[in-house]
Protein backbone atom coordinates (compact mmCIF):
# COMPACT_ATOMS: atom_id res chain seq x y z
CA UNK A 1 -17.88 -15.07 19.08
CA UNK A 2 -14.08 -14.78 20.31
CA UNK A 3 -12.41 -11.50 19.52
CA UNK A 4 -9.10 -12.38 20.76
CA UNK A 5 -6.44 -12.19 18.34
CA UNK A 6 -5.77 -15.98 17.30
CA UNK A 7 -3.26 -17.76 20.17
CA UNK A 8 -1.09 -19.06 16.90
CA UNK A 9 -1.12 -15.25 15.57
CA UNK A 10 -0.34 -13.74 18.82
CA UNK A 11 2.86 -15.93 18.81
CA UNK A 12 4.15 -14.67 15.74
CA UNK A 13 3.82 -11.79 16.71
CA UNK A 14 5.85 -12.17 19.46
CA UNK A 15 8.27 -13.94 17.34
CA UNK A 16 8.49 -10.87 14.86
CA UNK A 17 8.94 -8.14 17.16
CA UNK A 18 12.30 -10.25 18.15
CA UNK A 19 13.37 -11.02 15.10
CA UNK A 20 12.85 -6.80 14.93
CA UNK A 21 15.12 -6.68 17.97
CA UNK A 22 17.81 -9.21 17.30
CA UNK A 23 17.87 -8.39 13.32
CA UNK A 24 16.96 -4.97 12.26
CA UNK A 25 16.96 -2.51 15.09
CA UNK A 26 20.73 -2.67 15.11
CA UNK A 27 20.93 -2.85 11.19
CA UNK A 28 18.86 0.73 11.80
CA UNK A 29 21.07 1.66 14.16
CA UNK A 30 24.45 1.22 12.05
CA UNK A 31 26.55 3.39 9.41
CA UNK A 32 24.17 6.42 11.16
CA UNK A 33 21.32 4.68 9.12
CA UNK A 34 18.54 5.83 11.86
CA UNK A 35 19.39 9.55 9.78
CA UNK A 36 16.49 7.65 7.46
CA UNK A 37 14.52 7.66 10.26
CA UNK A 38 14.70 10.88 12.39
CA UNK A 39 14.52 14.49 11.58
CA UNK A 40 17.37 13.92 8.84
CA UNK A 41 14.74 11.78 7.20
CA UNK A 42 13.34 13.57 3.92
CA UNK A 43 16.43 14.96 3.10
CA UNK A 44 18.18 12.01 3.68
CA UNK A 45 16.02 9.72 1.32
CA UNK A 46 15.76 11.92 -1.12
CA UNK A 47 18.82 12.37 -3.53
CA UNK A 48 18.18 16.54 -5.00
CA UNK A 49 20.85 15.65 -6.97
CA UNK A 50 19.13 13.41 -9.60
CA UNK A 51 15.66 15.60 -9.61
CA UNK A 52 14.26 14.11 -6.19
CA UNK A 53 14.57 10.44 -6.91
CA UNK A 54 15.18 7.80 -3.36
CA UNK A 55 18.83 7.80 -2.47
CA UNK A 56 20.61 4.65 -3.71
CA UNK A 57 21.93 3.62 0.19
CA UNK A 58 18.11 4.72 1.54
CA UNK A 59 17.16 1.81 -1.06
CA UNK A 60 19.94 -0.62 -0.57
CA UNK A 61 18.97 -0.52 3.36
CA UNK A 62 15.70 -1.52 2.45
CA UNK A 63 16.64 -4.29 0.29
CA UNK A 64 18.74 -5.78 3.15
CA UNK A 65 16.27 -5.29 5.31
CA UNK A 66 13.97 -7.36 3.39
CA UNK A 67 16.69 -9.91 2.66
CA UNK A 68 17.39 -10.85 6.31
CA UNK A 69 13.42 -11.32 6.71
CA UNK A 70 12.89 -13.53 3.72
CA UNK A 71 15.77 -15.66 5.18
CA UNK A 72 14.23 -15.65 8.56
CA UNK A 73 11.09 -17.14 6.94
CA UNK A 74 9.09 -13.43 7.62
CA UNK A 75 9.16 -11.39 3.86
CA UNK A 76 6.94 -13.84 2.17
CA UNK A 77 4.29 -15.26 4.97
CA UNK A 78 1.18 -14.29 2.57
CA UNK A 79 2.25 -16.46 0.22
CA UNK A 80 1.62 -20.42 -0.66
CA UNK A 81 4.14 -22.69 0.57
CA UNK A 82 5.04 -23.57 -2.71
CA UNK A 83 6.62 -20.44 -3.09
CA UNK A 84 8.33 -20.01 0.24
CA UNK A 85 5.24 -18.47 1.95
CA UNK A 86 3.29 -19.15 5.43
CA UNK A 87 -0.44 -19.63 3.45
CA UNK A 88 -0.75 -15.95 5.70
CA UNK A 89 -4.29 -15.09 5.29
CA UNK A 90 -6.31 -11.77 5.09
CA UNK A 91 -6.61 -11.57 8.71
CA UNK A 92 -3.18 -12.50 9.74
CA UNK A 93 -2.09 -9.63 7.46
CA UNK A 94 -4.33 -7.12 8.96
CA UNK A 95 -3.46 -7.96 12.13
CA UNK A 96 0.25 -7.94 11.13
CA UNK A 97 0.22 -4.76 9.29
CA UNK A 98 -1.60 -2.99 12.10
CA UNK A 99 0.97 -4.45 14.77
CA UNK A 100 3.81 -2.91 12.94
CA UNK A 101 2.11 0.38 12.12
CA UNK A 102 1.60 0.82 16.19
CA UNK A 103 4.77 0.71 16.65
CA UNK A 104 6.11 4.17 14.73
CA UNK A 105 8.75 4.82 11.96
CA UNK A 106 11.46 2.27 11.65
CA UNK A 107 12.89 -0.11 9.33
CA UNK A 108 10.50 -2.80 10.10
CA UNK A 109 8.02 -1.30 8.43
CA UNK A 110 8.07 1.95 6.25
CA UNK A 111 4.99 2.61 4.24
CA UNK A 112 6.28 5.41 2.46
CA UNK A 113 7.47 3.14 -0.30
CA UNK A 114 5.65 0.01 1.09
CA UNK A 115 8.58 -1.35 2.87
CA UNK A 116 7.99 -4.05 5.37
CA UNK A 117 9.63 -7.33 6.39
CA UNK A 118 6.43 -8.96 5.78
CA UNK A 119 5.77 -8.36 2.01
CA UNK A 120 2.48 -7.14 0.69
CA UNK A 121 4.21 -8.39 -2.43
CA UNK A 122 0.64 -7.13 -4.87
CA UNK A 123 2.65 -8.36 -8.42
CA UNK A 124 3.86 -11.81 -7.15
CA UNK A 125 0.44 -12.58 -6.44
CA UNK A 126 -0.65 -11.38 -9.35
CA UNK A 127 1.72 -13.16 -11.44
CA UNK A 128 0.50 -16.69 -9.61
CA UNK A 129 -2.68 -16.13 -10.11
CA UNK A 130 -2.32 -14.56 -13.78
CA UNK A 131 0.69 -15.46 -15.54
CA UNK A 132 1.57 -17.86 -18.01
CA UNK A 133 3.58 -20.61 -17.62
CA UNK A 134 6.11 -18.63 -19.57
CA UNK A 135 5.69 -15.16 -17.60
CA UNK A 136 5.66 -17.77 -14.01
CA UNK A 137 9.23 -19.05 -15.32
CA UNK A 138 10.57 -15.58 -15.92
CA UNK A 139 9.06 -13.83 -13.17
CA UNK A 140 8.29 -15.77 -10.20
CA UNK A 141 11.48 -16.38 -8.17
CA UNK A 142 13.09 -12.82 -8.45
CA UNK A 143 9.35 -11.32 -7.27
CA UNK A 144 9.82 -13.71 -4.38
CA UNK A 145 13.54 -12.65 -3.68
CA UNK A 146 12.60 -8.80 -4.64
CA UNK A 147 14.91 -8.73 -7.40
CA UNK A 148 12.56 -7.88 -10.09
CA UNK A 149 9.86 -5.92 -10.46
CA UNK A 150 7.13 -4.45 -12.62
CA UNK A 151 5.51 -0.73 -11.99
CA UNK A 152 1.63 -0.61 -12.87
CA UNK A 153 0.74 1.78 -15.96
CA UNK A 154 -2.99 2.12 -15.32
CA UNK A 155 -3.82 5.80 -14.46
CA UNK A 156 -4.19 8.81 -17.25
CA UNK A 157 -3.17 12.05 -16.67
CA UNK A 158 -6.64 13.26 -17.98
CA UNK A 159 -8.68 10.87 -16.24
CA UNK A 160 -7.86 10.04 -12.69
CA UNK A 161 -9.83 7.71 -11.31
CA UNK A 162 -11.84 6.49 -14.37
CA UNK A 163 -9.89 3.80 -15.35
CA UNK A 164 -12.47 2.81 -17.97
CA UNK A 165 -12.26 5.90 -20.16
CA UNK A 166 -8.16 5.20 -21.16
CA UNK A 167 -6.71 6.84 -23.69
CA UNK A 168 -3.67 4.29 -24.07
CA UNK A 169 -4.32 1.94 -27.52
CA UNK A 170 -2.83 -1.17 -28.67
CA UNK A 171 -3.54 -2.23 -32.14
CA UNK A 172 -2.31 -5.72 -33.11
CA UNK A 173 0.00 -6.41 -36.01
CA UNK A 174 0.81 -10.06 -36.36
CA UNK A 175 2.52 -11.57 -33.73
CA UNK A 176 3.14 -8.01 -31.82
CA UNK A 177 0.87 -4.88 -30.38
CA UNK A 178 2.04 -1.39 -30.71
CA UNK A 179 1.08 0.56 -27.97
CA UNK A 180 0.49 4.52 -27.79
CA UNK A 181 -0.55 6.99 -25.31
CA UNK A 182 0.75 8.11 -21.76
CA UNK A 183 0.91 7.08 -18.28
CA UNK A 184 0.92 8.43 -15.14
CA UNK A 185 2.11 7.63 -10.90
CA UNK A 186 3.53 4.75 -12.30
CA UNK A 187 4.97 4.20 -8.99
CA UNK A 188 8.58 2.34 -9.32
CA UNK A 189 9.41 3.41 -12.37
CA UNK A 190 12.66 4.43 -11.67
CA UNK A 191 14.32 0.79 -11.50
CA UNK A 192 11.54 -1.33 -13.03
CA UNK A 193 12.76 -3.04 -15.85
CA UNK A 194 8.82 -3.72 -16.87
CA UNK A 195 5.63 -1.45 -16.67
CA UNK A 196 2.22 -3.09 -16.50
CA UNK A 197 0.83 -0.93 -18.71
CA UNK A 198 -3.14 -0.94 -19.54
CA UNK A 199 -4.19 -0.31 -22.92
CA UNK A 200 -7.58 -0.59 -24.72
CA UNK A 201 -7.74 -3.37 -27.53
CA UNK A 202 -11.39 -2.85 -28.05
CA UNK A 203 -14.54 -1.58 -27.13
CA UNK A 204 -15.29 2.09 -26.21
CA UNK A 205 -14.22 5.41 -23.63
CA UNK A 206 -15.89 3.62 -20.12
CA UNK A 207 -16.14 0.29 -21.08
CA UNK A 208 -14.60 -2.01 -18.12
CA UNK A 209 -14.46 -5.16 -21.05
CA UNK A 210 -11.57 -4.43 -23.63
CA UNK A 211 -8.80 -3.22 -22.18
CA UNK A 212 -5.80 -5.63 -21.98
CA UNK A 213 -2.17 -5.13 -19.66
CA UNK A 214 1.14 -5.52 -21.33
CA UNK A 215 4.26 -6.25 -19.47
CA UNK A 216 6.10 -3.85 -21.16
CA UNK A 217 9.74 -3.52 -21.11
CA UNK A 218 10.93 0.10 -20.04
CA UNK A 219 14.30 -0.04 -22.58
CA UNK A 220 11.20 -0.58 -25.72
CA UNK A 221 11.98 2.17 -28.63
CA UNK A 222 9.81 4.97 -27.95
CA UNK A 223 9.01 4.42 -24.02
CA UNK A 224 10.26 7.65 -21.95
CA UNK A 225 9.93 8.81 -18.34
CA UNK A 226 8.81 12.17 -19.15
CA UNK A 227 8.94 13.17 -15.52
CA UNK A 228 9.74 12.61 -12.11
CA UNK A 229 6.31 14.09 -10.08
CA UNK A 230 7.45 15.60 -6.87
CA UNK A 231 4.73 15.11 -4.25
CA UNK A 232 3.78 15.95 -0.63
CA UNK A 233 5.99 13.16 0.89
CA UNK A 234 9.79 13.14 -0.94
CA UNK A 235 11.27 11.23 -2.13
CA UNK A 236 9.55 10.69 -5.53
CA UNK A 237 9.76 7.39 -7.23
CA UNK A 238 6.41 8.25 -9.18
CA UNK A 239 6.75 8.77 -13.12
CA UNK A 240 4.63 9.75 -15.92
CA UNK A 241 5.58 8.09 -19.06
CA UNK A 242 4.89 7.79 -22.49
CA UNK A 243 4.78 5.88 -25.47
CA UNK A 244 5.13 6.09 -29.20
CA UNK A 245 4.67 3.21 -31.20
CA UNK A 246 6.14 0.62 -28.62
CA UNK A 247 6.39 -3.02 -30.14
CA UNK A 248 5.84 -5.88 -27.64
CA UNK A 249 5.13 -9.38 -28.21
CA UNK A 250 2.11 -10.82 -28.13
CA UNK A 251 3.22 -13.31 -25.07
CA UNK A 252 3.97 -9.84 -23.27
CA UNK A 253 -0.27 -10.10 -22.46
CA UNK A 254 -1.20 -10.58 -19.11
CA UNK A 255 -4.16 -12.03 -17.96
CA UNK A 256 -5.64 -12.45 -21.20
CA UNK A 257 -6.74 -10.14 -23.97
CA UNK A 258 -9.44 -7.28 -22.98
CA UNK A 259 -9.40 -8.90 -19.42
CA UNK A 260 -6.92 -6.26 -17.66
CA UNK A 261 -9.41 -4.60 -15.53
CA UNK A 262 -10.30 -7.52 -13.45
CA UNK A 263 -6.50 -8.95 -13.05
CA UNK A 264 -5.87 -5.65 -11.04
CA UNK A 265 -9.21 -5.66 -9.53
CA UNK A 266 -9.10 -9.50 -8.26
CA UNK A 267 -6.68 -8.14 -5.76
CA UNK A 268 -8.03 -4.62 -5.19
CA UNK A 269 -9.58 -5.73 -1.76
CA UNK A 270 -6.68 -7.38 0.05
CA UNK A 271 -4.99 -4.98 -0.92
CA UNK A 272 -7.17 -1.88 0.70
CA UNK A 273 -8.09 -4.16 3.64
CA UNK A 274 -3.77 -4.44 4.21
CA UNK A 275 -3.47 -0.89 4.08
CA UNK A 276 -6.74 0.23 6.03
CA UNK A 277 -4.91 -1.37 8.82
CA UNK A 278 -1.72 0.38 8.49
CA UNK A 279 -3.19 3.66 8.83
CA UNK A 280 -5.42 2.24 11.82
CA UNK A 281 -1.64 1.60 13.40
CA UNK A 282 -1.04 4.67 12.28
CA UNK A 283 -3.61 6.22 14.10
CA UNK A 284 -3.03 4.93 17.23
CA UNK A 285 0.51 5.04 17.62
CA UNK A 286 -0.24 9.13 17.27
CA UNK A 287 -2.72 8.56 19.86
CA UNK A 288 -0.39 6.61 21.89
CA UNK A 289 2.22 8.92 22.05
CA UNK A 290 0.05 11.99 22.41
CA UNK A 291 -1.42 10.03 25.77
CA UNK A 292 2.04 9.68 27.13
CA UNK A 293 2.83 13.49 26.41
CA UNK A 294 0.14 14.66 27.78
CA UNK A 295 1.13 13.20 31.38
CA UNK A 296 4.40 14.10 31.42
CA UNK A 297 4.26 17.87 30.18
CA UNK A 298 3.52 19.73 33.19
CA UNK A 299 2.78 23.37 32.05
CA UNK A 300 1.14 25.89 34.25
CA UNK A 301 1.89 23.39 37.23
CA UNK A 302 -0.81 20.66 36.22
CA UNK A 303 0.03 17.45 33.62
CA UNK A 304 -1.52 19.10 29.84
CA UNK A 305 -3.33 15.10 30.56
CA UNK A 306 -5.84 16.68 33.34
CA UNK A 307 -7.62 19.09 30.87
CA UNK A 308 -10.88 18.23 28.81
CA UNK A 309 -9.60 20.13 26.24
CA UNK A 310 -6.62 17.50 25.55
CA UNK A 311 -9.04 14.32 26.66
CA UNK A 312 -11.71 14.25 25.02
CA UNK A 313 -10.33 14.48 21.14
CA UNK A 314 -8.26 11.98 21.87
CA UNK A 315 -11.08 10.01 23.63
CA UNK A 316 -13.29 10.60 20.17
CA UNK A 317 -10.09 9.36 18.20
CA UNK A 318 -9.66 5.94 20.26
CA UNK A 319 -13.33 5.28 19.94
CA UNK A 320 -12.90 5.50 16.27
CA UNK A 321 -10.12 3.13 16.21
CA UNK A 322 -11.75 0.33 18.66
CA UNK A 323 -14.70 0.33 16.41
CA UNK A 324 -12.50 0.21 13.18
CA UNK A 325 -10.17 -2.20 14.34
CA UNK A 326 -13.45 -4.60 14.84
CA UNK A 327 -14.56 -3.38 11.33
CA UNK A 328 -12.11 -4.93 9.84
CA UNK A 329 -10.95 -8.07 11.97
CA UNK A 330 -14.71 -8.90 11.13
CA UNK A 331 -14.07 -7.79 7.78
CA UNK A 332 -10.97 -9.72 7.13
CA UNK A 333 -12.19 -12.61 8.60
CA UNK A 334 -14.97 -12.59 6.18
CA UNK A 335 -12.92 -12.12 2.97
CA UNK A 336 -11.16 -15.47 4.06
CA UNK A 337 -14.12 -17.75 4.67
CA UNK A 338 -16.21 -16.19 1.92
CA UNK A 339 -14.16 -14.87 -0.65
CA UNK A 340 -12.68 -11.50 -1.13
CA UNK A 341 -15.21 -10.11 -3.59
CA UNK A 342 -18.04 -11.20 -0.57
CA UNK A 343 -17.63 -7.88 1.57
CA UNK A 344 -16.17 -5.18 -0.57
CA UNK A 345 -18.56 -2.82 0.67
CA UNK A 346 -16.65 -3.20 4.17
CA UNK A 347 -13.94 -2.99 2.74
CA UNK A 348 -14.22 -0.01 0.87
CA UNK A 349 -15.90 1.72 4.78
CA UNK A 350 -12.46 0.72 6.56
CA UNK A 351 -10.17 2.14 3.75
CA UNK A 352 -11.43 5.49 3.47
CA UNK A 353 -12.11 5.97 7.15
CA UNK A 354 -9.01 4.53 8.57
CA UNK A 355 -7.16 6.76 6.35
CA UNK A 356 -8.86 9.69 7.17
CA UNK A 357 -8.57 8.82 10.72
CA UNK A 358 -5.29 8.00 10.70
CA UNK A 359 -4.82 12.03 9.24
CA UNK A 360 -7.06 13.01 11.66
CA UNK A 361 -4.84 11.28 14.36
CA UNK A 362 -2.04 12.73 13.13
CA UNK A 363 -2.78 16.26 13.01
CA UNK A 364 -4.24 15.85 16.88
CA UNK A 365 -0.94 14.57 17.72
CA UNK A 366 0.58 17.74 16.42
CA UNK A 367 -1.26 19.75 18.52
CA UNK A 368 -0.98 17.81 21.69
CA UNK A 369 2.76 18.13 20.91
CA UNK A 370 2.62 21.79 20.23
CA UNK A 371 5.45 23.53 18.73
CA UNK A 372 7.52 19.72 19.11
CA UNK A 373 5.00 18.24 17.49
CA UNK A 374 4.77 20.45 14.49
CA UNK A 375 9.11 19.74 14.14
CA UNK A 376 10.53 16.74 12.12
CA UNK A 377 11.81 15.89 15.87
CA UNK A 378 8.68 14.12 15.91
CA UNK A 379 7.51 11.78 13.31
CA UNK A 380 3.61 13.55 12.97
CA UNK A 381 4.24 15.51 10.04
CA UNK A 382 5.75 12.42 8.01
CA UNK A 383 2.98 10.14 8.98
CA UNK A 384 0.00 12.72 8.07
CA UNK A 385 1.92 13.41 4.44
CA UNK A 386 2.20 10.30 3.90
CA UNK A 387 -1.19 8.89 4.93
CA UNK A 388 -2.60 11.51 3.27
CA UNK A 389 -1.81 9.94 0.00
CA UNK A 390 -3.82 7.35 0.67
CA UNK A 391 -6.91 9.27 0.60
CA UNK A 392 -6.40 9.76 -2.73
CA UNK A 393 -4.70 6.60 -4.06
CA UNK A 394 -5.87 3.29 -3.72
CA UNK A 395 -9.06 4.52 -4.52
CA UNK A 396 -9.72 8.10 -3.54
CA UNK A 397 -11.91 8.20 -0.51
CA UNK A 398 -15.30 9.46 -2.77
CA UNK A 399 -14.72 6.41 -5.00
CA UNK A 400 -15.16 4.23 -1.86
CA UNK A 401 -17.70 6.25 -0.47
CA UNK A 402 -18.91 5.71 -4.01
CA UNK A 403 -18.60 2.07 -3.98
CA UNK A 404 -21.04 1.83 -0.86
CA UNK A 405 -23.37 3.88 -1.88
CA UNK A 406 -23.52 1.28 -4.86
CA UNK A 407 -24.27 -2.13 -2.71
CA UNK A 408 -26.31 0.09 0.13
CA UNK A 409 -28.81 1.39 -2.60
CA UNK A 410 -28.51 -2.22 -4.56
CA UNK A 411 -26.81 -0.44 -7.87
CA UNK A 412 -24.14 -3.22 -7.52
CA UNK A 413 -24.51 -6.35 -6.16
CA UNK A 414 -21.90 -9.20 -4.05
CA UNK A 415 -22.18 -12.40 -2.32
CA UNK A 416 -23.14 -12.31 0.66
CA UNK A 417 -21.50 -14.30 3.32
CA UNK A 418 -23.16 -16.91 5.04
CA UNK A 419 -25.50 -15.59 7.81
CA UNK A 420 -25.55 -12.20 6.57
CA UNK A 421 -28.87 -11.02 4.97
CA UNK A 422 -28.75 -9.54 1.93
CA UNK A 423 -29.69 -6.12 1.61
């Protein structure tokens, strides 16, 4: 077995971090735009003005951003060629995600509001793999440009994580559904034109059959933000919404009636594996730059680097990541030569671990720092709010743990790969 990082990958990876040099470190560097990135940085992405939302020129900087990489060939590697991509695979991404990650706060790569120059672009590939040939006409080229976009109405105020049990109806009425209930962390809302929006058609409370997703528009008569929710990490582009009798074609369907469930799900696990390895570049970047502290801050005559007491937790935290980071090379690897739906147990083990490591990592790096590392001079504090988040979303670390438990005492089952024994 070879565990090098592919020869063709490792190029591109070079060939990134200078389009990062030549393209978007100065972009970060002009019109004081690096206030988005230092100690200036919640206060100056948030706008207090309109309750909390992203500031409009935090935003625009982004979209440039993202502009120069799609016309370097970068924004859109995951996707098939026919659409502009680089056929980027599972691994590639990890390996990507991680690189960037490792390398600290900056406009390459902000996961706050999943900003990258390499596009984890979840609703384009969706809408390939979903739409119809109507909805592919509408939608596809401004998801590939990041003009358009849809937020994703799936989570309840009263139940959480239990998608199944959702309170959201549609009833059909000839050729239209009216849709009632509520939504909410509809992430996005505040400039998507459409909300995904989950709704049960049939069936009962915890059936996974039965619910469908409408592609709702957000102007419909009788759709309201309610509320902006401020969170940990501002700013706050996370809504809870509601709906009263909303009309919407029946075209408006996506993915087929009482099949909504498993259009999200089909891309549930290149999605977690994608962000598992952000916060494993989370990690060590804190890890990184705790290391370098540590030898240059002398106190009490000796580098802080000679004690135990700063060693070894940072020893037991870069353990953890060179046993993660083969986790899911391993893991990624298998998703693309055996499906993504083949490992899910693994991938479920390197979500919730990396991004309670990467926490973990973060709050070490704090202490290391000391009173520094506790300031917004350093960028601890925004990574471990941030990360935290993702202990809770993208499927809250119990669900995971959860979701192991299932395949490891056989109450769910998965293809196993070729040459590994079923258990």
């Amino acid at each position: 077995m070879n565990f090098d990082i592919p020869q063709e990958m490792q190029a591109y990876l070079d060939e990134l971090d200078q389009f990062i040099e030549d393209e978007i470190k100065p972009l970060e560097q002009e019109n004081d735009n690096i206030r988005f990135f230092d100690h200036r940085r919640e206060d100056a992405r948030t706008d207090w003005e309109r309750n909390g939302l992203p500031n409009e020129e935090w935003e625009a900087l982004l979209v440039e951003a993202k502009r120069r990489a799609d016309a370097a060939g970068h924004y859109r590697y995951p996707l098939p060629k026919e659409y502009g991509g680089q056929e980027g695979t599972n691994l590639g991404m990890a390996i990507i995600r991680e690189h960037f990650a490792t390398k600290g706060l900056g406009l390459h790569n902000d996961l706050q509001n999943e900003h990258s120059i390499v596009g984890n672009n979840v609703g384009l590939l969706l809408m390939i793999e979903y739409g119809t040939d109507e909805q592919k006409a509408e939608w596809i080229d401004g998801l590939a440009e990041g003009k358009m976009g849809f937020a994703f109405g799936i989570t309840e105020p009263d139940h959480g994580s239990d998608a199944t049990h959702m309170e959201t109806t549609a009833v059909r009425d000839g050729d239209e559904w009216i849709i009632n209930g509520s939504k909410t962390w509809n992430t996005g809302i505040h400039k998507a034109k459409h909300d995904l929006i989950f709704a049960r058609t049939s069936g009962k409370a915890g059936d996974g059959n039965g619910i469908t997703a409408f592609l709702t528009p957000t102007t419909s008569d009788g759709f309201a933000v309610e509320e902006m929710l401020w969170t940990f990490n501002m700013p706050t582009d996370h809504g809870r919404v509601s709906m009263q009798d909303v009309r919407v074609p029946n075209g408006a369907i996506f993915g087929g009636e009482g099949r909504g469930l498993g259009v999200v799900q089909h891309f549930f696990n290149e999605n977690r594996i994608r962000q598992a390895a952000s916060s494993l570049g989370a990690a060590q970047f804190c890890i990184n730059e705790s290391i370098q502290y540590a030898q240059e801050r002398k106190p009490f005559g000796k580098p802080l680097s000679s004690n135990q007491g700063i060693q070894f937790p940072l020893v037991e935290l870069q353990t953890q990541c060179e046993m993660l980071r083969a986790l899911i090379h391993k893991t990624a690897w298998q998703m693309d030569t055996y499906g993504a739906f083949s490992v899910s147990d693994k991938v479920s083990m390197c979500n919730y671990w990396a991004n309670r490591l990467c926490c973990e990592s973060a709050d070490r790096a704090m202490q290391v720092h000391g009173g520094l590392g506790y300031s917004r001079h350093k960028p601890f504090e925004h990574i471990y709010r941030h990360h935290r988040r993702y202990r809770i979303t993208e499927g809250a670390e119990e669900i995971q743990m959860r979701r192991v438990a299932g395949y490891l005492f056989g109450f769910m089952n998965q293809r196993a790969p070729k040459g590994v024994q079923e258990s």
